[in-house]
Protein backbone atom coordinates (compact mmCIF):
# COMPACT_ATOMS: atom_id res chain seq x y z
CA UNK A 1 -17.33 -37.63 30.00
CA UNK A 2 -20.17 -36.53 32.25
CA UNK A 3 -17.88 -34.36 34.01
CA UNK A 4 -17.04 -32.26 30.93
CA UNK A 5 -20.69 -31.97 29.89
CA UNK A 6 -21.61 -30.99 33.12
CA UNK A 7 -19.08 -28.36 32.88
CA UNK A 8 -20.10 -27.02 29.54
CA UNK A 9 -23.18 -25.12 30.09
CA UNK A 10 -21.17 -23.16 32.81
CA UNK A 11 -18.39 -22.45 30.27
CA UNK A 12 -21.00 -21.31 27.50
CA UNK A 13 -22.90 -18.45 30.10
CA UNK A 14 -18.98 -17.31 31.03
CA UNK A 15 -18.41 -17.03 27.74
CA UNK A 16 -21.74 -15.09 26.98
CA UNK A 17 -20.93 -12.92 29.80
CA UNK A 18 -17.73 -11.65 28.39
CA UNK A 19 -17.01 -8.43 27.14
CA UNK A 20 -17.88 -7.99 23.26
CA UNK A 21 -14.54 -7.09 21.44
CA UNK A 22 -15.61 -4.21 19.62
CA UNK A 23 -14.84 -4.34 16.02
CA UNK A 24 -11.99 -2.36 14.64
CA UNK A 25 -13.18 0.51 12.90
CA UNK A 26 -12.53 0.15 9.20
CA UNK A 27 -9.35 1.85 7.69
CA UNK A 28 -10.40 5.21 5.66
CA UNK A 29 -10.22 5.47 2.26
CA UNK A 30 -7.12 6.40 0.25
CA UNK A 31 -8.00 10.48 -0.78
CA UNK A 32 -5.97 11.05 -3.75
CA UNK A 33 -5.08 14.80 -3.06
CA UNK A 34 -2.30 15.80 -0.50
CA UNK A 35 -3.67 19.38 -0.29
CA UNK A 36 -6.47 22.00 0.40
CA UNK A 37 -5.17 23.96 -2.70
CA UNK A 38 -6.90 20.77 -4.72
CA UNK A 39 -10.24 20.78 -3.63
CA UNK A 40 -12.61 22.04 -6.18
CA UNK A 41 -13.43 25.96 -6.02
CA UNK A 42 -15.47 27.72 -4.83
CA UNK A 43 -15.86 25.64 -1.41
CA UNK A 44 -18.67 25.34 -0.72
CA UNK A 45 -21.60 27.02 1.75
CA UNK A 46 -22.77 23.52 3.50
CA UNK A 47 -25.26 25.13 5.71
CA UNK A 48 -28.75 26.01 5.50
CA UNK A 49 -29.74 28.73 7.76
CA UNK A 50 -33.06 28.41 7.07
CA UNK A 51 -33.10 24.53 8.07
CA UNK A 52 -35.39 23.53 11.23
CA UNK A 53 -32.00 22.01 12.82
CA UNK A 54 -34.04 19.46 15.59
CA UNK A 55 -36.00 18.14 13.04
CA UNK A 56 -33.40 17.41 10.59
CA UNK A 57 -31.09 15.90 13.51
CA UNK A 58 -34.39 13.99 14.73
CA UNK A 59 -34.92 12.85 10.98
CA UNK A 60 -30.94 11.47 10.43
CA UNK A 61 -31.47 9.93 13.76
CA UNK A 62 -34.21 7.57 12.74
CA UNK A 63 -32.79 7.10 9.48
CA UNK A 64 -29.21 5.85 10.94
CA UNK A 65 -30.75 3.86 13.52
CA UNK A 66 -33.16 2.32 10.77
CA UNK A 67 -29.33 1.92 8.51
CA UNK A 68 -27.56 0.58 11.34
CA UNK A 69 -25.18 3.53 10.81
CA UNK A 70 -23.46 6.27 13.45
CA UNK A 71 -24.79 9.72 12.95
CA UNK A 72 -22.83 12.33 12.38
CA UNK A 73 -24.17 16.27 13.49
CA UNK A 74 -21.38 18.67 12.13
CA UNK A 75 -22.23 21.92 13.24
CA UNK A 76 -20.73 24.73 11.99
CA UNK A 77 -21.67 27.77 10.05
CA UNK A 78 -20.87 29.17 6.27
CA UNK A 79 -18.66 31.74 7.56
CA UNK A 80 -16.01 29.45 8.91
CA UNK A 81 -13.53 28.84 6.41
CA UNK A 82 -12.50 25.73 8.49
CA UNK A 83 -16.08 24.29 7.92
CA UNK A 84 -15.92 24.51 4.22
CA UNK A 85 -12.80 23.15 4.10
CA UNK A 86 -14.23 19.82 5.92
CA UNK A 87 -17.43 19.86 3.89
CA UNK A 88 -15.36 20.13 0.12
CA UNK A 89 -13.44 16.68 1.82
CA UNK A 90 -16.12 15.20 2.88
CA UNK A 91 -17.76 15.71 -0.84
CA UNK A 92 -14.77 14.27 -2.22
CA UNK A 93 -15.51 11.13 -4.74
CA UNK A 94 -12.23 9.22 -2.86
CA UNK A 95 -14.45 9.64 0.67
CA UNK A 96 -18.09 10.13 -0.01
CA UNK A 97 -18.89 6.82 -0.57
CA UNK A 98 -16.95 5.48 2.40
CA UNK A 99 -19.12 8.25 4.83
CA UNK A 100 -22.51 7.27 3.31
CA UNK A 101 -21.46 3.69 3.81
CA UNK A 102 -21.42 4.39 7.48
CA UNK A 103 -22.38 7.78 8.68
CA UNK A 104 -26.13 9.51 8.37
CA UNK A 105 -24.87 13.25 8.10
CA UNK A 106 -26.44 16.19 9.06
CA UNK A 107 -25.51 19.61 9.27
CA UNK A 108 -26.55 22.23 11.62
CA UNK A 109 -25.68 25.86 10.83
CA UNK A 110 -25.20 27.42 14.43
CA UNK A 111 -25.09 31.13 13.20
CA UNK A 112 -22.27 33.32 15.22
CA UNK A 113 -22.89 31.19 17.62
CA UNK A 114 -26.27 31.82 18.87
CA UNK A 115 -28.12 29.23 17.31
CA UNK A 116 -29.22 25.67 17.49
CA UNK A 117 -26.88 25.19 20.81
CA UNK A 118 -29.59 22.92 22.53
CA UNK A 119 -28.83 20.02 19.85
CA UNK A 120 -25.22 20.28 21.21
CA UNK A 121 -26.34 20.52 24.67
CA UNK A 122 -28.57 17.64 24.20
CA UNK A 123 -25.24 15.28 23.76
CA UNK A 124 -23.99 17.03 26.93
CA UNK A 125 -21.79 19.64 25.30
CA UNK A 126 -22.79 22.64 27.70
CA UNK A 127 -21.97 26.79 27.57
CA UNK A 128 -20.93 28.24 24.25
CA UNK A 129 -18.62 26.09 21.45
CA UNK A 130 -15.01 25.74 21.42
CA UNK A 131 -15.16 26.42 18.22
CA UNK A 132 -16.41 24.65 14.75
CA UNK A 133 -16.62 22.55 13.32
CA UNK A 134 -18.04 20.46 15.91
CA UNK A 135 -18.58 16.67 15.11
CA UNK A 136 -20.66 14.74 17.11
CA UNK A 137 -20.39 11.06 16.44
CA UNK A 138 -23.93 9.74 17.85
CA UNK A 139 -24.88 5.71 18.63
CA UNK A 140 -28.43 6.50 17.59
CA UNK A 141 -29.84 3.72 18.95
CA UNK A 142 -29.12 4.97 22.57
CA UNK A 143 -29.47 8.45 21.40
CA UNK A 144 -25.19 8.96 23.18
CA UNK A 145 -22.20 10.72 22.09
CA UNK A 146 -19.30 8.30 21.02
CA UNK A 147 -16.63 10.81 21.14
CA UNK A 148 -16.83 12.92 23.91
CA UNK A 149 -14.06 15.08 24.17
CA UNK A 150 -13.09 15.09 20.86
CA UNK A 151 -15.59 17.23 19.33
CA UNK A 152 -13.02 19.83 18.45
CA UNK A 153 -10.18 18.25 16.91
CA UNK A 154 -11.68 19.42 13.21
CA UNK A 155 -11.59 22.83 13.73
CA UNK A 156 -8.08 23.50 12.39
CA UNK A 157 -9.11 21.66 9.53
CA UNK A 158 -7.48 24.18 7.25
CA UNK A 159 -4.24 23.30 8.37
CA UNK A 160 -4.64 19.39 8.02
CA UNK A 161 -4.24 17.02 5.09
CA UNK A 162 -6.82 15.43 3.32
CA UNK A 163 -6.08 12.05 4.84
CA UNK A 164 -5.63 13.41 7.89
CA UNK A 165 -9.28 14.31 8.08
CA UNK A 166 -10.51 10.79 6.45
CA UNK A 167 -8.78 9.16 8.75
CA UNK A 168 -10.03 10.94 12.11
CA UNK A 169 -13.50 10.45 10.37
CA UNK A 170 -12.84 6.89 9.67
CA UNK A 171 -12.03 6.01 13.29
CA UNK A 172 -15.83 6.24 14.45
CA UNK A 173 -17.10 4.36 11.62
């Protein structure tokens, strides 16, 4: 009997020392339209040009850090049709909720290209956009990207489904 509790602070510290098992991301939302053609018209124009882009990104920072919540920059601009596509889905009542539930959101208009690119390059994303959107899923507490490499998978969004798009978003939740 000694033995074992001799044994047992050793077995607590290995099992503090383990890896965390992150928890599985929660499943999106079920978005009643199959199609684009459904969303409501006109799309709309999500960004505001006239924004000061840092301090709105430094603002939803704070504010999902303070939430316990992953930020979300989506930079784009209101010419790209792909853009408004992704901003009419994400205003969607089936996926709204589920986004404000775990995502601060900000968006950053980056003109034709030649503006606000030192917010990207601040997450590491260097040289000029592969194109837009661009979603940058952000731990805010350490101020890193979470999805690295996969800031361009939305920028087809015109030629995805609805779910398809709540369901990419839902995986960094």
């Amino acid at each position: 009997m000694i033995r074992q509790f001799a044994f047992a602070p050793l077995a607590l510290l290995a099992l503090l020392a383990a890896p965390a098992v992150a928890p599985a991301a929660p499943p999106a939302p079920h978005i009643s339209i199959a199609g684009i053609d459904q969303l409501p018209q006109p799309l709309p124009y999500p960004y505001d040009e006239q924004a000061d882009a840092a301090a709105a990104v430094a603002t939803a920072r704070m504010q999902a850090k303070r939430e316990h919540k992953r930020l979300l920059v989506d930079l784009g601009g209101n010419w790209c049709g792909d853009c408004r596509v992704l901003a009419a889905i994400m205003a969607l009542p089936d996926l709204k909720p589920f986004l404000d539930r775990h995502f601060v959101i900000v968006k950053v208009d980056i003109g034709r290209y030649d503006k606000n690119g030192d917010i990207a390059a601040h997450y590491g994303v260097t040289g000029r956009l592969d194109g837009v959107p661009a979603m940058l899923v952000v731990d805010p507490v350490h101020d890193r990207l979470v999805n690295g490499g996969r800031l361009f998978a939305l920028t087809d969004a015109r030629h995805m489904t609805p779910q398809g798009l709540a369901d990419w978003l839902a995986q960094w939740a």
